[in-house]
Protein backbone atom coordinates (compact mmCIF):
# COMPACT_ATOMS: atom_id res chain seq x y z
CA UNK A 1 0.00 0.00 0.00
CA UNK A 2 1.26 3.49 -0.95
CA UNK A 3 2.36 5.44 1.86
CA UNK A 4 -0.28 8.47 3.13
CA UNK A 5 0.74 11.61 4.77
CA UNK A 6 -1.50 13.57 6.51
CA UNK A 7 -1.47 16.98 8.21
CA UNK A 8 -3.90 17.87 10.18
CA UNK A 9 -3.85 22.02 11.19
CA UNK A 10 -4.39 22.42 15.53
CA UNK A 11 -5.64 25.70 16.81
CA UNK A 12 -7.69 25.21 20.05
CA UNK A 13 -10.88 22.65 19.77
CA UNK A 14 -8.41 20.22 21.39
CA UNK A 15 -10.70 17.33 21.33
CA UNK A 16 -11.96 17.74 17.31
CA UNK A 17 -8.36 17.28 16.47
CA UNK A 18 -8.16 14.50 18.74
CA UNK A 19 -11.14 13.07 17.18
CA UNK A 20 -9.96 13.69 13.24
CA UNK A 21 -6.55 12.29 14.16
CA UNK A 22 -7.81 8.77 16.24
CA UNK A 23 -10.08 7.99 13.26
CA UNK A 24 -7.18 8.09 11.00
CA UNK A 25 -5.33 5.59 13.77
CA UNK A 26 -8.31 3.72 13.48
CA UNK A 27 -7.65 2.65 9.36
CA UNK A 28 -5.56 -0.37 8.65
CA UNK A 29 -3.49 2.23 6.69
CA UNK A 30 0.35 2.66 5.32
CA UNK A 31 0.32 6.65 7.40
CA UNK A 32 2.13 9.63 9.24
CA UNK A 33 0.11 11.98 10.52
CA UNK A 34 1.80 15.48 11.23
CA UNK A 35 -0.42 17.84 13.66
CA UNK A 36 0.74 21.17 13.66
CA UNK A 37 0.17 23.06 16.55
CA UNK A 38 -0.11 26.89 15.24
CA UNK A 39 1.23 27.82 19.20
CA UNK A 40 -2.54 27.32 20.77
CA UNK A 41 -3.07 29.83 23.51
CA UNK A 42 -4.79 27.38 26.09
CA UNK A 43 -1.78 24.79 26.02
CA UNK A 44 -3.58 22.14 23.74
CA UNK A 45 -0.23 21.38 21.59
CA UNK A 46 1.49 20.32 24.47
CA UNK A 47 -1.52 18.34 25.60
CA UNK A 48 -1.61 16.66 22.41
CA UNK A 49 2.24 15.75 22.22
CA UNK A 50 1.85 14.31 25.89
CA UNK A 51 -1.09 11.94 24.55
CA UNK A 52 0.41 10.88 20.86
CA UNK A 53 4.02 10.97 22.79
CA UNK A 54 6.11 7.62 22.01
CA UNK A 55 3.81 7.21 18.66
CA UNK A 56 6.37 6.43 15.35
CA UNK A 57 3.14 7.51 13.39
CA UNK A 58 2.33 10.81 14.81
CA UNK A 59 4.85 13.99 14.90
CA UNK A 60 3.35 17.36 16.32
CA UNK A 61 5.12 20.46 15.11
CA UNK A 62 4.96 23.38 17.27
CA UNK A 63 5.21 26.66 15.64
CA UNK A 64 6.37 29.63 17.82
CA UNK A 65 3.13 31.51 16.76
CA UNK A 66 -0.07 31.53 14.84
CA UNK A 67 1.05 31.61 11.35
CA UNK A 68 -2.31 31.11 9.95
CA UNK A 69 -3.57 28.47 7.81
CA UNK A 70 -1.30 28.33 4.93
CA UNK A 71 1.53 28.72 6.37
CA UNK A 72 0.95 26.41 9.30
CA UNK A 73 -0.30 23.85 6.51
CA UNK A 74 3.10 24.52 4.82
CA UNK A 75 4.83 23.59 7.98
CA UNK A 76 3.38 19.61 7.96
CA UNK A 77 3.86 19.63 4.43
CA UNK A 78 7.37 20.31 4.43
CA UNK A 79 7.93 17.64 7.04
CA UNK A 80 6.42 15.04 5.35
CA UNK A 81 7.63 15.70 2.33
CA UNK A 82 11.05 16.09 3.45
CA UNK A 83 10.90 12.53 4.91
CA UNK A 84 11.00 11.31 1.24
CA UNK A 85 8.64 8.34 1.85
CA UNK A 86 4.86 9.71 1.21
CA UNK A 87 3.57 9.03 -1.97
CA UNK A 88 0.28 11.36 -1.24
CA UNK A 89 -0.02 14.01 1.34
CA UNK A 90 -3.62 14.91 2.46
CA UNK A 91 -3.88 18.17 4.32
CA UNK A 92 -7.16 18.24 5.96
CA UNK A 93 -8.85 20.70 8.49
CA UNK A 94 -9.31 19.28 12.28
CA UNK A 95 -12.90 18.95 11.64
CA UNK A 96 -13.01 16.51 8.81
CA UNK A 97 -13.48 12.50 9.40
CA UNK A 98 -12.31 10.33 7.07
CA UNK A 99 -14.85 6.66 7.18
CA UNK A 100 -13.87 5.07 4.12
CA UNK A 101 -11.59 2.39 5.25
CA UNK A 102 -10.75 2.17 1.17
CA UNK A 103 -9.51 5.79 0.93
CA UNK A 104 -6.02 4.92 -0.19
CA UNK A 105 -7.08 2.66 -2.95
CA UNK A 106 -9.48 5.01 -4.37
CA UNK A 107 -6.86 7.57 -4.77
CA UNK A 108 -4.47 5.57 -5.92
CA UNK A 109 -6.86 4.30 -8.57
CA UNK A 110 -8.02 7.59 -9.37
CA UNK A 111 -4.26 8.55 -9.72
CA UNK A 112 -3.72 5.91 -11.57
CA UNK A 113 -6.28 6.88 -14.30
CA UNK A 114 -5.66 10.37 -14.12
CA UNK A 115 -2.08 11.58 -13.05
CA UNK A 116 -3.48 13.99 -10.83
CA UNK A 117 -1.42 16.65 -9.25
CA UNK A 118 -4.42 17.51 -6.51
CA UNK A 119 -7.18 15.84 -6.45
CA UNK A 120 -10.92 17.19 -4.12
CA UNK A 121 -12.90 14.42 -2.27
CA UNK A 122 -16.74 14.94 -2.16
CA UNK A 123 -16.62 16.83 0.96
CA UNK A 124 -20.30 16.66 3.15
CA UNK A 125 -21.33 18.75 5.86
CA UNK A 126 -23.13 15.89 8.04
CA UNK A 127 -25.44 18.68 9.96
CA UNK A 128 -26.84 20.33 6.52
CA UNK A 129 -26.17 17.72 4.00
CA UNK A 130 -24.45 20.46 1.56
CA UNK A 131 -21.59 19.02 -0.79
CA UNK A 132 -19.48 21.64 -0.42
CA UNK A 133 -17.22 20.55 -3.31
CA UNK A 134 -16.43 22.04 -5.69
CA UNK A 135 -16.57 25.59 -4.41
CA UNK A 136 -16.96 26.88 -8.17
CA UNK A 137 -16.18 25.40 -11.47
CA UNK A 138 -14.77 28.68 -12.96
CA UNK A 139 -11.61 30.98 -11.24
CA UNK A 140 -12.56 34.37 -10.57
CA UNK A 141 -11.70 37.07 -12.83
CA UNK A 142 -10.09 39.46 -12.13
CA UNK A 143 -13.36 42.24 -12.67
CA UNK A 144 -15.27 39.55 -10.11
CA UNK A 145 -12.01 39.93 -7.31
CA UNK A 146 -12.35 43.50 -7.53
CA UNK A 147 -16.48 43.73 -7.36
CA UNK A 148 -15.52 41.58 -4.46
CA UNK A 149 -13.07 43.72 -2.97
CA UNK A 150 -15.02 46.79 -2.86
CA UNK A 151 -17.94 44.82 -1.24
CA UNK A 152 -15.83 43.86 1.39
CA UNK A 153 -14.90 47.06 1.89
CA UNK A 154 -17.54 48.48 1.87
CA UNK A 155 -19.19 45.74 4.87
CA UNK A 156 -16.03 46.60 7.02
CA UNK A 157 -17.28 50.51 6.37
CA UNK A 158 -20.62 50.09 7.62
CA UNK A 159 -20.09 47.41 9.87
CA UNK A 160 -22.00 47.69 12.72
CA UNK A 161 -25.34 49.08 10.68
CA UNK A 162 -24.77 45.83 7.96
CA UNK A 163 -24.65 43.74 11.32
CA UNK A 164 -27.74 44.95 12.29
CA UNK A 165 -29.49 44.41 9.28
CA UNK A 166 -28.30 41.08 9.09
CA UNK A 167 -29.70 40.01 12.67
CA UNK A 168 -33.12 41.43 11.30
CA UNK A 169 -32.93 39.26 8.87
CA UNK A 170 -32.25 36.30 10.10
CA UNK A 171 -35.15 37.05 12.97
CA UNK A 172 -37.49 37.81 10.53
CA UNK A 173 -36.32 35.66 7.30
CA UNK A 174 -34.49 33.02 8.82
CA UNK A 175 -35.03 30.74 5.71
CA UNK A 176 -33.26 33.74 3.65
CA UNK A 177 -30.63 34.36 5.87
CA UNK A 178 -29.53 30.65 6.07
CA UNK A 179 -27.61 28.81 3.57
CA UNK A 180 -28.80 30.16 0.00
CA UNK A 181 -28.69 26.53 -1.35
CA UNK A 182 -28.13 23.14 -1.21
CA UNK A 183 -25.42 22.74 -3.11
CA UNK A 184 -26.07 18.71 -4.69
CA UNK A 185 -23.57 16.04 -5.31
CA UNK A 186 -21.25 16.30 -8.31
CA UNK A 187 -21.95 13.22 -9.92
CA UNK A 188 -19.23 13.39 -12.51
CA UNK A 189 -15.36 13.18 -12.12
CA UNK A 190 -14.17 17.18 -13.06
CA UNK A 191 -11.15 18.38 -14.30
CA UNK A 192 -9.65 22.19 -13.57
CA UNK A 193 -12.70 23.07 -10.92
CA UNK A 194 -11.61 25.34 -7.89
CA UNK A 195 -11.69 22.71 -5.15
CA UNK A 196 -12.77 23.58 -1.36
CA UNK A 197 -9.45 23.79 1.05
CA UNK A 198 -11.34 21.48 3.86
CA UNK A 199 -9.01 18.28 2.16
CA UNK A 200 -6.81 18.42 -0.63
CA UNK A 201 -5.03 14.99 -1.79
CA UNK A 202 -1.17 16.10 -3.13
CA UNK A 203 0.32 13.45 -5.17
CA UNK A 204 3.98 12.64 -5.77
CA UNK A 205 3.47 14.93 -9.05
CA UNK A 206 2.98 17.77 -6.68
CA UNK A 207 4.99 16.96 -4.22
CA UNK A 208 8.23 16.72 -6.41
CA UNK A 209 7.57 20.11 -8.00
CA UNK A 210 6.47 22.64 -4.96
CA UNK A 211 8.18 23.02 -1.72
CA UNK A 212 5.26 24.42 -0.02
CA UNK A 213 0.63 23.37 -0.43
CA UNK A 214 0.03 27.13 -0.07
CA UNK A 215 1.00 30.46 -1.29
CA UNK A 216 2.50 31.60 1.96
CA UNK A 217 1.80 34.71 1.50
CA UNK A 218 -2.00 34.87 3.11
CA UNK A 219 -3.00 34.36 6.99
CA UNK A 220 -6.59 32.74 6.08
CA UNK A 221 -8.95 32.88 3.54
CA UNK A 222 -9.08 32.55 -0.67
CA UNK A 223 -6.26 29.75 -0.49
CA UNK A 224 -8.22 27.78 -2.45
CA UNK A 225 -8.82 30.35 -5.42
CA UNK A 226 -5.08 31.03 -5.07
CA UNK A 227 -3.58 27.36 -5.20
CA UNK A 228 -5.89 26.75 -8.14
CA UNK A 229 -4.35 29.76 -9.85
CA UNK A 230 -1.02 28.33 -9.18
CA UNK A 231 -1.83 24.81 -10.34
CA UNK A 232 -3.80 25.91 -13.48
CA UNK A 233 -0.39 28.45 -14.36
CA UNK A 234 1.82 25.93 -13.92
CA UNK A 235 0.30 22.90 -15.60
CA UNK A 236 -0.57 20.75 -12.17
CA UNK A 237 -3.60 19.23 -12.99
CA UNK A 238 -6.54 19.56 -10.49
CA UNK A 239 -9.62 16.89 -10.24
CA UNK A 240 -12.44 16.56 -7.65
CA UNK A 241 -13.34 12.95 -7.81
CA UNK A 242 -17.00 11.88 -6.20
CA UNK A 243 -16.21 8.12 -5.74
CA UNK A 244 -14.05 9.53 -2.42
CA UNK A 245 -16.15 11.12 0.62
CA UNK A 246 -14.97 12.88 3.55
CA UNK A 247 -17.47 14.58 6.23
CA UNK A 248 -16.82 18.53 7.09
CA UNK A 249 -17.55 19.16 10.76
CA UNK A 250 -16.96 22.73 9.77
CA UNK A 251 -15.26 25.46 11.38
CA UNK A 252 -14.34 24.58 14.73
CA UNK A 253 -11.46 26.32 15.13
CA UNK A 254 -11.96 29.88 13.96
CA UNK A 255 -15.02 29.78 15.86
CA UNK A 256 -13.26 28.89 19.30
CA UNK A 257 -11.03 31.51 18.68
CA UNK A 258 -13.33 34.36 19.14
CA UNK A 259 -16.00 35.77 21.75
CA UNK A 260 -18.57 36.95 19.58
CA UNK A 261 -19.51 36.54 16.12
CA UNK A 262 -19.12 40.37 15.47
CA UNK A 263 -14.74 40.02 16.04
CA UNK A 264 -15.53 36.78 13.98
CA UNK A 265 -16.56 38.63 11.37
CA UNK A 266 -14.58 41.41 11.17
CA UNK A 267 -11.30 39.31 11.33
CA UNK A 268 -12.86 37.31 8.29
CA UNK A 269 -13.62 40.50 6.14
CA UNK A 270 -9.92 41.81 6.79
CA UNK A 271 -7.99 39.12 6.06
CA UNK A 272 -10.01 38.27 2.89
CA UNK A 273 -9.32 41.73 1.52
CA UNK A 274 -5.97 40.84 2.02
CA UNK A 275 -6.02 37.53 0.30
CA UNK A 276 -7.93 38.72 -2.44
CA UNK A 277 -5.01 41.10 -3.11
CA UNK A 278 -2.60 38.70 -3.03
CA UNK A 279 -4.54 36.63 -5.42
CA UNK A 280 -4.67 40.10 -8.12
CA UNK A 281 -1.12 40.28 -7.83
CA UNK A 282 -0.55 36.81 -8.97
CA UNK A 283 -3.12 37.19 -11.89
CA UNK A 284 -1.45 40.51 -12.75
């Protein structure tokens, strides 16, 4: 059996990564699972070194501060691929759960008829039932970043009064206010679709060519839209296969990092402004 990598990204929510990281443990699988501590302010990295301590198949990585998603991602990644002996590398959030006890084979076999540099599971939120890959089958332009931009901007302007409206809303239109749709299954295998960043699958063809997942250059947010970028500019070819399901517990750890959903919010708006300029730079 081909050997599996996995990192899995820790900020607080102690016991989800716990969780995501014993059902790996569970699988009759050829693994090394990296956790990567991105320096937890309630202690939880240590905690989890004390309880996967003397494991061969678990490593946690401490980094000396909160680096964000892609570049605490990049710090598993670079382990395990350093270690020379991982055929795929999965980096998955602390909130997915992997069932499928044939995982390996199916990407191997969907490797093996595609070459695939990255390839998207079908990714289900168990709570709402939404497939929640892919996020969209075309890259935004760069007209669409900027309409974007400005929106954002212009939330973070009003804030408090779009806040407002949006509590109305959900009050008096909670239908409206929730989910806009159920996005459905993707029954076909698709090539060159912008894949969601829950769990990506990095083959040897991707591994041998890029010394980090992500575009260290963002804290959170639009990774996705920017790896695809990457990929699609430098010929790594992207797939989300259906035939391989993983479930999305969804967002544990941004939410336990913050009081109220207002700072939640906020913090998301910011750093997405960011990213999305990150992302124009690339395209320009």
């Amino acid at each position: 059996m081909d050997k599996f990598g996995f990192v899995i990204l820790h900020y607080l929510a102690p016991e989800m990564t716990r969780r995501c990281v014993d059902s790996l443990l569970e699988m009759p699988w050829n693994l090394s699972v990296a956790i990567v501590d991105n320096a937890s302010p309630d202690g939880s990295g240590a905690l989890l070194k004390s309880l996967y301590a003397g494991r061969e198949d678990v490593t946690v990585i401490s980094n000396p501060s909160n680096l964000g998603f892609a570049r605490g991602n990049n710090a598993g990644y670079d382990y395990l691929a350093g270690r020379g002996d991982c055929r795929f590398i999965v980096v998955m959030n602390n909130d997915v759960i992997i069932r499928d006890a044939s995982f390996p084979e199916k990407v191997a076999a969907a490797y093996s008829d595609t070459g695939f540099a990255v390839l998207g599971p079908d990714i289900v939120n168990p709570g709402t039932g939404v497939h929640q890959s892919p996020s969209h089958f075309k890259a935004f332009t760069v007209p669409e970043l900027e309409a974007l931009k400005a929106r954002y901007a212009g939330y973070l302007d009003h804030f408090y009064w779009k806040r407002f409206k949006w509590n109305v809303k959900k009050v008096l239109f909670p239908r409206a206010a929730g989910e806009s749709a159920l996005q459905e299954k993707c029954l076909g295998r698709q090539e060159g679709a912008v894949l969601h960043g829950a769990c990506y699958v990095f083959s040897d063809v991707f591994i041998s060519k890029r010394e980090y997942c992500f575009n260290p250059s963002t804290f959170m947010y639009f990774e996705e839209d920017i790896l695809h970028f990457e990929c699609m500019r430098d010929g790594l070819k992207m797939i989300y296969e259906p035939g391989i399901q993983v479930l999305h517990l969804e967002d544990v750890s941004t939410g336990a990092a913050f009081r109220t959903e207002s700072r939640k919010d906020r913090f998301k708006f910011n750093e997405m402004l960011k990213s999305i300029d990150v992302l124009l730079g690339l395209m320009e």
